[in-house]
C-alpha atoms as a PDB file:
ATOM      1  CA  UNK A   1     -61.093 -45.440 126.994  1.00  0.00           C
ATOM      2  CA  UNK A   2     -60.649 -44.896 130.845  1.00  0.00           C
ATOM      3  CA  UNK A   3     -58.803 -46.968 132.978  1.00  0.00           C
ATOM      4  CA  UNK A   4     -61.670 -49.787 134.199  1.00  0.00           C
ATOM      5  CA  UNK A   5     -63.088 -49.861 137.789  1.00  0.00           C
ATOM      6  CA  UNK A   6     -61.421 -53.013 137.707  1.00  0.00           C
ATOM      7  CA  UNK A   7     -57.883 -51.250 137.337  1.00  0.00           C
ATOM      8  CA  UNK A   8     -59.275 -48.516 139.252  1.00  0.00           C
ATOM      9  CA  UNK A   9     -59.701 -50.705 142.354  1.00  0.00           C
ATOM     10  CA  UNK A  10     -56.884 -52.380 141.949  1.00  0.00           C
ATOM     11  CA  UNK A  11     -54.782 -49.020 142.065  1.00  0.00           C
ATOM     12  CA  UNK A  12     -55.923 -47.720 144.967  1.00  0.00           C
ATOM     13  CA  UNK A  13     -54.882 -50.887 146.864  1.00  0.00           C
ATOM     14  CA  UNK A  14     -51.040 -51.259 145.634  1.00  0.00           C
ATOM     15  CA  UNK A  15     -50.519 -47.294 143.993  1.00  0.00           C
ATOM     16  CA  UNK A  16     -48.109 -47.666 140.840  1.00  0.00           C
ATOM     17  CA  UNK A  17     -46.518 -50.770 141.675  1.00  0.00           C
ATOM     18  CA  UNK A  18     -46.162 -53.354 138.922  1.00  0.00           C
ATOM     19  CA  UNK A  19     -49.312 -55.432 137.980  1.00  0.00           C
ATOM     20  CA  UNK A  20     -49.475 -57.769 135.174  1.00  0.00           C
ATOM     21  CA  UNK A  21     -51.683 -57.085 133.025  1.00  0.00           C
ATOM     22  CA  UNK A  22     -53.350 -59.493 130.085  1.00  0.00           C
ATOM     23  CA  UNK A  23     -54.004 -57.195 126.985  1.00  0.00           C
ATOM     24  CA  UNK A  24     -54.273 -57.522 122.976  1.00  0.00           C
ATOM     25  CA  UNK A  25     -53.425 -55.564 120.157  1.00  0.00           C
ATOM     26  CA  UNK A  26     -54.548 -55.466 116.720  1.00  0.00           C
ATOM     27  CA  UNK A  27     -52.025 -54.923 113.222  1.00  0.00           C
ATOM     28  CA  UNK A  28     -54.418 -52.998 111.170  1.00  0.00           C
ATOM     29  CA  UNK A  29     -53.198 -52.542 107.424  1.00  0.00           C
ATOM     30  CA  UNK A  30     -54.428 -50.498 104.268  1.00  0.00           C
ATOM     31  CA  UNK A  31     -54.995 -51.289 101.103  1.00  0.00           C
ATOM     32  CA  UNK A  32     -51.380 -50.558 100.828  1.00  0.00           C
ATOM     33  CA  UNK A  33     -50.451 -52.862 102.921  1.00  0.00           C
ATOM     34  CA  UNK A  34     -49.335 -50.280 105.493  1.00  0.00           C
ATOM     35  CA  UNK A  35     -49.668 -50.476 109.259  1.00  0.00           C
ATOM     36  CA  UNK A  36     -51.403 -47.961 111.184  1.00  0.00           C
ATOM     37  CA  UNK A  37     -50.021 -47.096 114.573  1.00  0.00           C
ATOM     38  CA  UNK A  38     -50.998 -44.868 117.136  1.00  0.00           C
ATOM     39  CA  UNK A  39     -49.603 -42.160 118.989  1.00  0.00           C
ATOM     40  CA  UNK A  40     -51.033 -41.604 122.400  1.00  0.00           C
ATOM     41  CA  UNK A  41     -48.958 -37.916 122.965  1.00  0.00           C
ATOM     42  CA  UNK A  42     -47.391 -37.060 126.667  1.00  0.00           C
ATOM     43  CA  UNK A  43     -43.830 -37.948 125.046  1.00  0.00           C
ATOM     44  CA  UNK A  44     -45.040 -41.561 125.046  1.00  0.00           C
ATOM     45  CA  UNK A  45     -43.628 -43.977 122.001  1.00  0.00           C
ATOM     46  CA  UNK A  46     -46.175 -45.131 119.017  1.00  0.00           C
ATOM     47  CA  UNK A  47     -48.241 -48.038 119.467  1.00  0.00           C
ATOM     48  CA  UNK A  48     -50.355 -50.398 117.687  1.00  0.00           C
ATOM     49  CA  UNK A  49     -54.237 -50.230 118.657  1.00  0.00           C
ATOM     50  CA  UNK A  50     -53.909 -52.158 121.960  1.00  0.00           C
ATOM     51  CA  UNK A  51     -55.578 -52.356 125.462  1.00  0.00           C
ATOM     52  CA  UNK A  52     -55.932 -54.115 128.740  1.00  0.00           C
ATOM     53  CA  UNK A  53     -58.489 -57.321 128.170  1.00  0.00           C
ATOM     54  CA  UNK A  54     -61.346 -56.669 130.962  1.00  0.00           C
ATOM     55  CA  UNK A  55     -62.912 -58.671 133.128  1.00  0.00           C
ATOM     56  CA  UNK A  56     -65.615 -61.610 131.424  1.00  0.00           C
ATOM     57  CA  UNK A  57     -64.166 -60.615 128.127  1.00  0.00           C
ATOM     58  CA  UNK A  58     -62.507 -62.203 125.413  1.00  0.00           C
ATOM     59  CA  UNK A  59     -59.229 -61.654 123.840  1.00  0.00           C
ATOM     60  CA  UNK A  60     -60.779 -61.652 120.619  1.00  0.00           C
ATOM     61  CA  UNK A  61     -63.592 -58.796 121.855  1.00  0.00           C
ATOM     62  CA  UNK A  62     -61.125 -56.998 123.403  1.00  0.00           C
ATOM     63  CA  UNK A  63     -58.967 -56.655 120.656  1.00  0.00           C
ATOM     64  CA  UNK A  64     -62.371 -55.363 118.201  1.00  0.00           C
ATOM     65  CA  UNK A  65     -63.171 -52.967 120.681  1.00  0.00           C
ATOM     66  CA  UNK A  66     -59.827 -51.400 121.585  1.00  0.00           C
ATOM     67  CA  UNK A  67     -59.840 -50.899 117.839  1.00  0.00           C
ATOM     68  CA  UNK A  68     -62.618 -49.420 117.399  1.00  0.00           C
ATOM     69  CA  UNK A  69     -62.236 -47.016 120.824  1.00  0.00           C
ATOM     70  CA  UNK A  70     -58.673 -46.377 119.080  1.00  0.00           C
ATOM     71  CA  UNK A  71     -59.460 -45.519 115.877  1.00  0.00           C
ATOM     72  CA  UNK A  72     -63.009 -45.589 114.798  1.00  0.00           C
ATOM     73  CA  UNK A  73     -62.599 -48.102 112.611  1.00  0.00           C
ATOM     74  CA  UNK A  74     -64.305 -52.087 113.037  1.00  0.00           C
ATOM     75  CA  UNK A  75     -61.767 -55.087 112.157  1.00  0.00           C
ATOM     76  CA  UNK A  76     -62.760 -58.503 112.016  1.00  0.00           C
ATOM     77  CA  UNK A  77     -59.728 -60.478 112.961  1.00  0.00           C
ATOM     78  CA  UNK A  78     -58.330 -62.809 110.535  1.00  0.00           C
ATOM     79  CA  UNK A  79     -55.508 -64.498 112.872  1.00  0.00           C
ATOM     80  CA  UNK A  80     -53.602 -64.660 116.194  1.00  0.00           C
ATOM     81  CA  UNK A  81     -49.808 -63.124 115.101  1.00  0.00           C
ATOM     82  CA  UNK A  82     -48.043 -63.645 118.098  1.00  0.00           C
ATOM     83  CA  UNK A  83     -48.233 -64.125 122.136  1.00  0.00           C
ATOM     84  CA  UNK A  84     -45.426 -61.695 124.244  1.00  0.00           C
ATOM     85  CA  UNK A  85     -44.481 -60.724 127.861  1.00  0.00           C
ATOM     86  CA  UNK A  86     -41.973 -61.155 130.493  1.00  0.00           C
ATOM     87  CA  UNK A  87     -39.805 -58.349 131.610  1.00  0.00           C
ATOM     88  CA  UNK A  88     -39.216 -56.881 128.121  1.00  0.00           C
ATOM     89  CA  UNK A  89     -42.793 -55.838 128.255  1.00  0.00           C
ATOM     90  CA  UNK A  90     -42.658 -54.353 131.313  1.00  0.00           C
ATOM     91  CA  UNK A  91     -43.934 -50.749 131.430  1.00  0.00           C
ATOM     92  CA  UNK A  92     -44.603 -47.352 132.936  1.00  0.00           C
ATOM     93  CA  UNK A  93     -46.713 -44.724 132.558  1.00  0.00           C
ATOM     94  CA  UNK A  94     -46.204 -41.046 132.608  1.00  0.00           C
ATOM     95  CA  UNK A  95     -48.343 -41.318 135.714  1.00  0.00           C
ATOM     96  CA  UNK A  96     -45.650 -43.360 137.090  1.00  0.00           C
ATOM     97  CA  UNK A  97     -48.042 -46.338 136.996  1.00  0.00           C
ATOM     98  CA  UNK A  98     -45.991 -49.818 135.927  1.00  0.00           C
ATOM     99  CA  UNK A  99     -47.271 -52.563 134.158  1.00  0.00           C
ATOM    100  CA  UNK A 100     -45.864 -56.279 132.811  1.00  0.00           C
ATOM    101  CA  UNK A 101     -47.915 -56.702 129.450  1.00  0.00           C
ATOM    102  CA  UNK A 102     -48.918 -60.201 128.290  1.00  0.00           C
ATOM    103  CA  UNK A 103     -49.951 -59.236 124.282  1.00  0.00           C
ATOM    104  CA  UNK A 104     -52.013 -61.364 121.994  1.00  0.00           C
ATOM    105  CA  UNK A 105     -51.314 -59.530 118.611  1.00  0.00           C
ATOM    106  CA  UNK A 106     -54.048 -60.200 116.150  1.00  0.00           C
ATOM    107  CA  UNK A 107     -53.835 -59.506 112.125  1.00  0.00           C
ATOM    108  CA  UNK A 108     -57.149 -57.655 111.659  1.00  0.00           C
ATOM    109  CA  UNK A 109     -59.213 -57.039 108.632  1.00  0.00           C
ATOM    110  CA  UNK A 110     -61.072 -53.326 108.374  1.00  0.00           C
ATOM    111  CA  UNK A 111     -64.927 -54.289 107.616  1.00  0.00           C
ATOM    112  CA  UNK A 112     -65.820 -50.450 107.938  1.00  0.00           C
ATOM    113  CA  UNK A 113     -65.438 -46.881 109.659  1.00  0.00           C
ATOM    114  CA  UNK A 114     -63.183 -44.076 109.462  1.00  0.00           C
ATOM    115  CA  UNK A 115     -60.500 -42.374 111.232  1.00  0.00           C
ATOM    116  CA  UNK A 116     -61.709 -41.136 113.977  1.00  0.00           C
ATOM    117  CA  UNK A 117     -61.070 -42.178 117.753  1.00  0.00           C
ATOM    118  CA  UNK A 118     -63.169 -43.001 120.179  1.00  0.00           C
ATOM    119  CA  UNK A 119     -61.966 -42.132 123.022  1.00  0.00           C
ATOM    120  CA  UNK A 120     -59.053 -39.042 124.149  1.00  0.00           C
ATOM    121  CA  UNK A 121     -56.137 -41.735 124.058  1.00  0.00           C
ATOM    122  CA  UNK A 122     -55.288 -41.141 120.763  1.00  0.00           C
ATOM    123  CA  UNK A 123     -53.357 -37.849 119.514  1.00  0.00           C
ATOM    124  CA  UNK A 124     -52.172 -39.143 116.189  1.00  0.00           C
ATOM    125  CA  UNK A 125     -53.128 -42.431 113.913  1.00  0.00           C
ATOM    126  CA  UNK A 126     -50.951 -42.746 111.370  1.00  0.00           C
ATOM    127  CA  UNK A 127     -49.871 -45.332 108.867  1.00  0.00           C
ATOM    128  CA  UNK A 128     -46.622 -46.565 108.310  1.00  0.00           C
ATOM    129  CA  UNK A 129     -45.137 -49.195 105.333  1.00  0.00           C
ATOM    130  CA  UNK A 130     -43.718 -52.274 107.695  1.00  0.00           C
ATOM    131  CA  UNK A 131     -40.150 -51.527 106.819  1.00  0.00           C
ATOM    132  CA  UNK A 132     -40.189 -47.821 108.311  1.00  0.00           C
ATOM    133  CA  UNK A 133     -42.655 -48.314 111.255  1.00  0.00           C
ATOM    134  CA  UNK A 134     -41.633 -45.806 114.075  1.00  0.00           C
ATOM    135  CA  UNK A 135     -39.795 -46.345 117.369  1.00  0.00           C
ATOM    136  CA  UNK A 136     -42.722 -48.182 119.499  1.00  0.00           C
ATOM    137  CA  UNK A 137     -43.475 -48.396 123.143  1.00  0.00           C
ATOM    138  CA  UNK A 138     -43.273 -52.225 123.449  1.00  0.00           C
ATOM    139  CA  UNK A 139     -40.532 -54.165 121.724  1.00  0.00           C
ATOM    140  CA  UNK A 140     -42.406 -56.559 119.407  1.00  0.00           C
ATOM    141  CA  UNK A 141     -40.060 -58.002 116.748  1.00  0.00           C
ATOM    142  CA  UNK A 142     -39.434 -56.626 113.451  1.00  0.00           C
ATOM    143  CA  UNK A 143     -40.499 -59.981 111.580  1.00  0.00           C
ATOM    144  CA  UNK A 144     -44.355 -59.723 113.417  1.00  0.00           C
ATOM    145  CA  UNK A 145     -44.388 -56.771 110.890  1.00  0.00           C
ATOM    146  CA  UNK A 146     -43.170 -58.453 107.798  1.00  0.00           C
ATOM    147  CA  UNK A 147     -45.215 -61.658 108.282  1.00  0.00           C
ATOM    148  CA  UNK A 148     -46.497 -63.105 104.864  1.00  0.00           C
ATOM    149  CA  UNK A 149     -50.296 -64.383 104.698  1.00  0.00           C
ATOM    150  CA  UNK A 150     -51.235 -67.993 106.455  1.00  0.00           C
ATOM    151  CA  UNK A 151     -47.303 -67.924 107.908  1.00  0.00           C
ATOM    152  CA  UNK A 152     -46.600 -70.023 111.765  1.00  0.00           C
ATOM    153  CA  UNK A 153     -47.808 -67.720 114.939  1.00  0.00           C
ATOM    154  CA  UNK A 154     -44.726 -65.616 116.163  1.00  0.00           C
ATOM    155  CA  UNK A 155     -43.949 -67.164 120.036  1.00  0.00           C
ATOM    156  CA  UNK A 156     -41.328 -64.754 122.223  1.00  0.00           C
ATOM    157  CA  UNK A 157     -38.674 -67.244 122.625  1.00  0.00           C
ATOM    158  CA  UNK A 158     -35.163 -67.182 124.399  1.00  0.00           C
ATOM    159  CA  UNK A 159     -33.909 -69.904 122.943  1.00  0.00           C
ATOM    160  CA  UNK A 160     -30.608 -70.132 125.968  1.00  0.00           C
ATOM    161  CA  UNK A 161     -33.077 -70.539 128.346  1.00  0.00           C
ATOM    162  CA  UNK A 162     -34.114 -74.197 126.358  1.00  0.00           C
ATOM    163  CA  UNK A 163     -30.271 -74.702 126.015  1.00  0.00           C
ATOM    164  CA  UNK A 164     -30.077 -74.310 130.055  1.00  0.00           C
ATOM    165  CA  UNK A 165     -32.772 -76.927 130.215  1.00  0.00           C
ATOM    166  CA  UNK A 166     -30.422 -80.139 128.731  1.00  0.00           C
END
């Protein structure tokens, strides 16, 4: 969807400098057990279904409706994956626009719907098998993919910065 008059305000006061911004994103599998991902066009990288959490919201109805504004389809979600930021998920926009992502990833379940965005993000939704999933925007780890049913939420951790702390 657009950018919010939230976002929109905020813009006009600082331009493209870097805001951070707290967002979700939702891993959406077939029957296959695929993922699908989305490509947004304007030589940008794929990405999973993912947006900016707006004001009075909750991660969890952000995450259904960026979905569902993504990619027509409506997900319950079934579990929080992982939590990410900090300057690896820093990002800018063709527009020149830069952001600092913090991501809640969510697994989510497809209740119903087809493929069929929403909104005019979306250029290409396709699905790939978590072993061959396409170079993507932000750099979540390979093993958010591959996580088995019921396994321990994925935390972004540098584990030298805990050394430095003894």
């Amino acid at each position: 969807m657009r950018m919010s008059d939230y976002y929109k305000n905020i813009r006009k006061k600082i331009g493209n400098e870097l805001i951070f911004m707290p967002s979700v994103a939702g891993i959406v599998h077939n029957e296959a057990g695929e993922i699908l991902f989305q490509y947004k066009g304007n030589e940008e990288k794929w990405s999973l279904p993912a947006g900016a959490i707006e004001i009075g919201e909750a991660p969890a109805e952000a995450v259904v409706r960026e979905v569902w504004e993504e990619t027509g389809l409506i997900v319950i979600l079934t579990k929080l994956l992982g939590i990410f930021g900090g300057k690896e998920f820093r990002y800018e926009y063709p527009n020149g626009d830069k952001v600092e992502y913090h991501v809640s990833v969510f697994d989510c379940e497809i209740q119903k719907g087809d493929l069929n965005p929403m909104d005019n993000e979306t250029a290409e939704l396709r699905y790939f098998s978590p072993e061959n999933i396409p170079e993507l925007a932000l750099p979540y780890p390979k093993e958010l993919f591959v996580q088995k049913k019921n396994r321990e939420v994925y935390f972004q951790w540098n584990e030298q910065w805990l050394k430095n702390l003894s």
